[in-house]
C-alpha atoms as a PDB file:
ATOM      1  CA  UNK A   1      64.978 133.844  86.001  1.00  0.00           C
ATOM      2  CA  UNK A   2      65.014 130.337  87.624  1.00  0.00           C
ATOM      3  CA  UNK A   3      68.162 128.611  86.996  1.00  0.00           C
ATOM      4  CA  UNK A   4      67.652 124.602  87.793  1.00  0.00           C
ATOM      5  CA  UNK A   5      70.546 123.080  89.522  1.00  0.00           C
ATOM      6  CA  UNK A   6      72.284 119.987  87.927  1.00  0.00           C
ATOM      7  CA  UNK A   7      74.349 117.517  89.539  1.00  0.00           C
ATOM      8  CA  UNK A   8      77.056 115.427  87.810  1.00  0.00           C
ATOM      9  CA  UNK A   9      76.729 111.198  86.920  1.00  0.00           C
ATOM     10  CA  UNK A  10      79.331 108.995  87.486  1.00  0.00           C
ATOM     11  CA  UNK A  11      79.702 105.270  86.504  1.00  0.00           C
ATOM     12  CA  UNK A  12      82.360 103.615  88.488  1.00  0.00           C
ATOM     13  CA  UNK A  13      83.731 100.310  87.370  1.00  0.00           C
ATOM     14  CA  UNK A  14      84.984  97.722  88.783  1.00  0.00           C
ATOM     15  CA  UNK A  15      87.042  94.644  87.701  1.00  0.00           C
ATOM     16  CA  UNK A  16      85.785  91.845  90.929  1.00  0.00           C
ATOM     17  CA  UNK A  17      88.072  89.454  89.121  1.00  0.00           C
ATOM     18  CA  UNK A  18      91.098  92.208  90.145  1.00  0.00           C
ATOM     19  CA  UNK A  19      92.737  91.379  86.024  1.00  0.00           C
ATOM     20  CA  UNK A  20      92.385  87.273  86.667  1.00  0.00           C
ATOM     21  CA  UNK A  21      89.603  87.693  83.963  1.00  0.00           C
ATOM     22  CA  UNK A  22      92.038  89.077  81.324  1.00  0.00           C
ATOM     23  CA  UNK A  23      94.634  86.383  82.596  1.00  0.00           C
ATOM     24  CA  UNK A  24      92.260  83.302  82.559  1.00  0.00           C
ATOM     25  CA  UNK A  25      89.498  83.873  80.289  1.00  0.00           C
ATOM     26  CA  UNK A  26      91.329  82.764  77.108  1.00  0.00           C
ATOM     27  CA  UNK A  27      92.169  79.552  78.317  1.00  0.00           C
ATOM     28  CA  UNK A  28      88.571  78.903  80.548  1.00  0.00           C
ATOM     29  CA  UNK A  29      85.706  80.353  77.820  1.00  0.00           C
ATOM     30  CA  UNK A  30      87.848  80.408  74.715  1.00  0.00           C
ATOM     31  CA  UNK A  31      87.483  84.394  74.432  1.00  0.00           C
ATOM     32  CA  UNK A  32      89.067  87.017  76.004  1.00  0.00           C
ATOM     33  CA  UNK A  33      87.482  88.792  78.784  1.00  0.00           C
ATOM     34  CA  UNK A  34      88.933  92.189  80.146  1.00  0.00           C
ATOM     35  CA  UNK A  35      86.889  91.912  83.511  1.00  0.00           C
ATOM     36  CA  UNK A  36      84.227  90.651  85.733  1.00  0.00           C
ATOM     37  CA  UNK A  37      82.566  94.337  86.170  1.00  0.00           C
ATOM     38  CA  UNK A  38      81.084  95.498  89.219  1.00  0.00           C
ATOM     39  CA  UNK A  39      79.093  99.015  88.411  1.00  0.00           C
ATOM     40  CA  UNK A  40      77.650 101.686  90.477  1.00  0.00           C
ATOM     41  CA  UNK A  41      76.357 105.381  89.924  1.00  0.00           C
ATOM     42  CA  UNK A  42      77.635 108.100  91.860  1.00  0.00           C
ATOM     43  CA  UNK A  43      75.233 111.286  92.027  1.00  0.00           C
ATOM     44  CA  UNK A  44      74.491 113.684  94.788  1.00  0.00           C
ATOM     45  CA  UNK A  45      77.905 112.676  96.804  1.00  0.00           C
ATOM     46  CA  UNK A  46      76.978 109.065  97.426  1.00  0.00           C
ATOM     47  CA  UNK A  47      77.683 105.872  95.111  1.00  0.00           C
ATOM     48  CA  UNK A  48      74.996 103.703  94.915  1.00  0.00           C
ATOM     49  CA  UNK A  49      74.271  99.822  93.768  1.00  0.00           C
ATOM     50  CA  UNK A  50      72.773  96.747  93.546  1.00  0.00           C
ATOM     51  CA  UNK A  51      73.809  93.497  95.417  1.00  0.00           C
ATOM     52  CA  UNK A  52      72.065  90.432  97.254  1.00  0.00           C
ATOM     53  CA  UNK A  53      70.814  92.485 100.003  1.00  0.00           C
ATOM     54  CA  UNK A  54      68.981  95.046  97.601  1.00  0.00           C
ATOM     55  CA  UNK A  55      70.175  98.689  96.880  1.00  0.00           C
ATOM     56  CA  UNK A  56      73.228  99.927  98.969  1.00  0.00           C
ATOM     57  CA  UNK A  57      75.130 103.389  99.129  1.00  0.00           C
ATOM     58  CA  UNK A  58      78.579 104.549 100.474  1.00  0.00           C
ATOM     59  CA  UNK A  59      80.788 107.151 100.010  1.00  0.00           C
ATOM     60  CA  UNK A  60      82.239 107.465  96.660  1.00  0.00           C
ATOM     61  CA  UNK A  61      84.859 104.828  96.373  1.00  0.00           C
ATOM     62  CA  UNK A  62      83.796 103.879  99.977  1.00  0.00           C
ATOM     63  CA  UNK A  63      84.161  99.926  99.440  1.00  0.00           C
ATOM     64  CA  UNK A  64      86.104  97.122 100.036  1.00  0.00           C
ATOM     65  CA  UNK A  65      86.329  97.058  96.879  1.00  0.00           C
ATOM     66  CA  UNK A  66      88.605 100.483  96.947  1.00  0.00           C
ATOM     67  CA  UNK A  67      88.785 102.820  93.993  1.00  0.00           C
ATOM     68  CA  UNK A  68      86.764 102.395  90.823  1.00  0.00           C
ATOM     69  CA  UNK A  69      89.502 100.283  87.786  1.00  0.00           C
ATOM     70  CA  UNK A  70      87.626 103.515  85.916  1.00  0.00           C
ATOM     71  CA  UNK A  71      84.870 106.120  85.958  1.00  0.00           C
ATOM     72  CA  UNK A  72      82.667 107.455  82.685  1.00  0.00           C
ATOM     73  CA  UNK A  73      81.150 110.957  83.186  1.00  0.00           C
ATOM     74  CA  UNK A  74      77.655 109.735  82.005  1.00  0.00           C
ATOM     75  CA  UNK A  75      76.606 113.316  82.059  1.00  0.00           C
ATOM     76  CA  UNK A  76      74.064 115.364  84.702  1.00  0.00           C
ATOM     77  CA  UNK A  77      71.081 115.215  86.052  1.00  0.00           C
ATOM     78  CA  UNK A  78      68.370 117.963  86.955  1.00  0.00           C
ATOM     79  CA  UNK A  79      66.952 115.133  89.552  1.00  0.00           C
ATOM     80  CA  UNK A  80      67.083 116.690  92.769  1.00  0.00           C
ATOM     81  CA  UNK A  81      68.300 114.321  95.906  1.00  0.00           C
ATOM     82  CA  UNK A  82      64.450 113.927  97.326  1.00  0.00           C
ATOM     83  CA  UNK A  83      63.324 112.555  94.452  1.00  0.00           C
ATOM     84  CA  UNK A  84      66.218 110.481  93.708  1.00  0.00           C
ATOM     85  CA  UNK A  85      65.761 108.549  97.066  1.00  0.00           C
ATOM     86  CA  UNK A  86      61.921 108.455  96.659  1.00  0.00           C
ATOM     87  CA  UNK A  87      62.485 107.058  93.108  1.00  0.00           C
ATOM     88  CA  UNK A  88      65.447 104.402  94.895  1.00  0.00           C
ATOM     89  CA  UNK A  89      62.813 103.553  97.343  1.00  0.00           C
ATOM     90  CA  UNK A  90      60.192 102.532  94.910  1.00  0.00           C
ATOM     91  CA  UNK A  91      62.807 100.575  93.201  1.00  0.00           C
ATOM     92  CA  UNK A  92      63.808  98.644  96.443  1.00  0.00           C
ATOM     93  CA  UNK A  93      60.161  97.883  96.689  1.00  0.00           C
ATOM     94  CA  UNK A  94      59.678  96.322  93.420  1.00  0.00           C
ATOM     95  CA  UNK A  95      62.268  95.392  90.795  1.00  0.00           C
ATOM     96  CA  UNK A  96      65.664  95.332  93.147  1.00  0.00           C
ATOM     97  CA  UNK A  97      64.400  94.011  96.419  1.00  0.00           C
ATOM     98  CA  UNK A  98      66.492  92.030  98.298  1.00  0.00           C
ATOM     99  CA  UNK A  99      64.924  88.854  96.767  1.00  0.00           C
ATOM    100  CA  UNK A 100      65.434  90.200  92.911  1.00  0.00           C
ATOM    101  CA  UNK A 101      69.157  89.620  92.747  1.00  0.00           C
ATOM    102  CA  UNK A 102      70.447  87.234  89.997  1.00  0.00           C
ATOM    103  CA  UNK A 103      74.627  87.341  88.922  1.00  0.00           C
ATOM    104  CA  UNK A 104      73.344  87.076  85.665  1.00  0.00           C
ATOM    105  CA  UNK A 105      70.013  88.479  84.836  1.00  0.00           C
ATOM    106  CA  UNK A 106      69.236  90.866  87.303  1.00  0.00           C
ATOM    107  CA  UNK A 107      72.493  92.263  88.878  1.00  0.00           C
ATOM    108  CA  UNK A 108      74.313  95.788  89.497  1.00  0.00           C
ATOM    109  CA  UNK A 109      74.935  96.525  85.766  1.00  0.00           C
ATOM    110  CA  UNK A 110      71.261  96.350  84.896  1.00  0.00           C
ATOM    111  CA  UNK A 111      70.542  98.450  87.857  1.00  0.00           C
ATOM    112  CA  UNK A 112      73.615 100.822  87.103  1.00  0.00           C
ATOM    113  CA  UNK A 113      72.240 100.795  83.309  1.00  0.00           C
ATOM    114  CA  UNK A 114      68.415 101.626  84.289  1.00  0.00           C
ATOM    115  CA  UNK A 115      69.019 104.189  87.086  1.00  0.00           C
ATOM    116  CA  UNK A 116      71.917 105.981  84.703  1.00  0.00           C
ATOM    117  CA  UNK A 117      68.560 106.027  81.811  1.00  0.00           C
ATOM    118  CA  UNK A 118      66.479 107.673  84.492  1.00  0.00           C
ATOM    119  CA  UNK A 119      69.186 110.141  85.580  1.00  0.00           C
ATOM    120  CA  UNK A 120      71.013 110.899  82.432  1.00  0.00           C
ATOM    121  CA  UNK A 121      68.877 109.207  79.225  1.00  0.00           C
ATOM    122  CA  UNK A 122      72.203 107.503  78.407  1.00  0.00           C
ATOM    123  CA  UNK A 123      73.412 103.818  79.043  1.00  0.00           C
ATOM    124  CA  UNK A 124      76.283 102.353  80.576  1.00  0.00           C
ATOM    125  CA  UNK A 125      78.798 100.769  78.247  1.00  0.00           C
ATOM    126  CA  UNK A 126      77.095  97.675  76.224  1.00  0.00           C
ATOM    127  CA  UNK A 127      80.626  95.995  77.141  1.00  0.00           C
ATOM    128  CA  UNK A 128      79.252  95.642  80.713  1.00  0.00           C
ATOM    129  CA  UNK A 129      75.912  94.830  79.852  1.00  0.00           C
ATOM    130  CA  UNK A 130      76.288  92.178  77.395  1.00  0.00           C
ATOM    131  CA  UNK A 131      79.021  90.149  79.787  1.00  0.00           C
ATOM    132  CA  UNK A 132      76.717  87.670  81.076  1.00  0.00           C
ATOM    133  CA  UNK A 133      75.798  86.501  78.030  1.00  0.00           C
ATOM    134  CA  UNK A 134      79.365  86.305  76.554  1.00  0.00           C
ATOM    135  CA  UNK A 135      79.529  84.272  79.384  1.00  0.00           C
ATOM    136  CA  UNK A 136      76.939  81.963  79.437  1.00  0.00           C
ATOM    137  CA  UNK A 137      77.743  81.573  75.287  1.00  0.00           C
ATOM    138  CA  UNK A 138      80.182  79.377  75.826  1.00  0.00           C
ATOM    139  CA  UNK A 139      80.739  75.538  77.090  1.00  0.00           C
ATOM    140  CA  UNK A 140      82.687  76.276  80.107  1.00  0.00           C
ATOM    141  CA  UNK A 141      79.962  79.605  81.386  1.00  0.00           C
ATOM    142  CA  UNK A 142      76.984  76.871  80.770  1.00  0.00           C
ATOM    143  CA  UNK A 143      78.448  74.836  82.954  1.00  0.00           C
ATOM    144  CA  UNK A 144      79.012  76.960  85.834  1.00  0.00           C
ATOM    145  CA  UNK A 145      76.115  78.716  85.735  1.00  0.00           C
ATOM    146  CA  UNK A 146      74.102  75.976  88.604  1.00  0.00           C
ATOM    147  CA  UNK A 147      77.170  77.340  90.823  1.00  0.00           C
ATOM    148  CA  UNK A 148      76.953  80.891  89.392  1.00  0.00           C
ATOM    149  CA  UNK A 149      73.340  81.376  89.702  1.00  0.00           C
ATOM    150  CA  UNK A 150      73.897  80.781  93.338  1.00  0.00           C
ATOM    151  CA  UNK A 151      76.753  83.842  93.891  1.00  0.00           C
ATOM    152  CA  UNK A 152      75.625  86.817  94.995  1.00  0.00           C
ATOM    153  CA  UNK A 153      78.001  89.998  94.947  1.00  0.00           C
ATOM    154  CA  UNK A 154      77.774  92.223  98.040  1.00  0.00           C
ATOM    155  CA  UNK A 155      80.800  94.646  98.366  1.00  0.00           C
ATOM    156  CA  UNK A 156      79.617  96.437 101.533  1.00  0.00           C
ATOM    157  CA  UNK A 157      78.149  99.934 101.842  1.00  0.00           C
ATOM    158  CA  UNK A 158      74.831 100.342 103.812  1.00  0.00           C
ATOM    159  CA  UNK A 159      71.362  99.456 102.696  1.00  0.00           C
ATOM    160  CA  UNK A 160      69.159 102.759 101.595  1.00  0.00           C
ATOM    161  CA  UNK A 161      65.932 101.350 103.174  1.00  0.00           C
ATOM    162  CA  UNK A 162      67.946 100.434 106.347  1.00  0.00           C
ATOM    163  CA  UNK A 163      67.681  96.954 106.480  1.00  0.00           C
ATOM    164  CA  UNK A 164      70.082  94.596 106.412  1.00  0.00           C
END
């Protein structure tokens, strides 16, 4: 009897804004704020992301960023390695080139969210997903967005289709 392997999903979170968020958010947007997250899926030893030079990998944890403020076990996967990095390489092609990123629209939690669906069938926290628009709700985010807009996260690790 064929027994299929499966590998274990992780979500690692981080908070860029290292607890400023909490701290400043109140007083800045009007509404409290627990962090600016940072997300990235960790499957078949490697953690891997979206950032402003398209999708990058490192060694669990392996950032500048250091160790994840938290993981969630989103589960397993019966997606082998192969076609995990044939299925990142399409994605590099298309929808998270290089030229895709956007802080709010288009960033490493909608990547994190989509590749976690295609892995797992399950979605990252909606507390991650729906901060840029708790953002950009209020007086203070619509004003920074022109300066926003032009930020783009990139917390190291190396790029999977080798360029940089």
């Amino acid at each position: 009897m064929d027994q299929t392997d499966s590998y274990p999903v992780k979500l690692y979170i981080y908070d860029l804004s290292r607890g400023m968020a909490r701290q400043l958010s109140p007083v800045m947007l009007g509404k409290q704020l627990d962090g600016i997250w940072h997300t990235a899926i960790v499957v078949h030893g490697k953690e891997f992301f979206f950032v402003g030079e398209g999708i990058n990998s490192c060694s669990p944890g392996g950032t500048p960023l250091g160790q994840p403020n938290s993981i969630v076990d989103l589960g397993s996967t019966e997606v082998p390695a192969e076609i995990f990095m044939d299925y990142l390489t399409s994605l590099s092609e298309s929808t998270y080139g290089s030229d895709k990123y956007n802080l709010f629209e288009h960033n490493c939690n909608v990547f994190s969210n989509e590749v976690a669906q295609f892995l797992t069938g399950k979605k990252i926290p909606s507390y991650i997903t729906d901060l840029p628009s708790e953002v950009l709700s209020t007086p203070f985010g619509q004003a920074l967005r022109p300066l926003l807009d032009s930020i783009i996260i990139n917390p190291g690790g190396n790029n999977i289709t080798g360029q940089r």
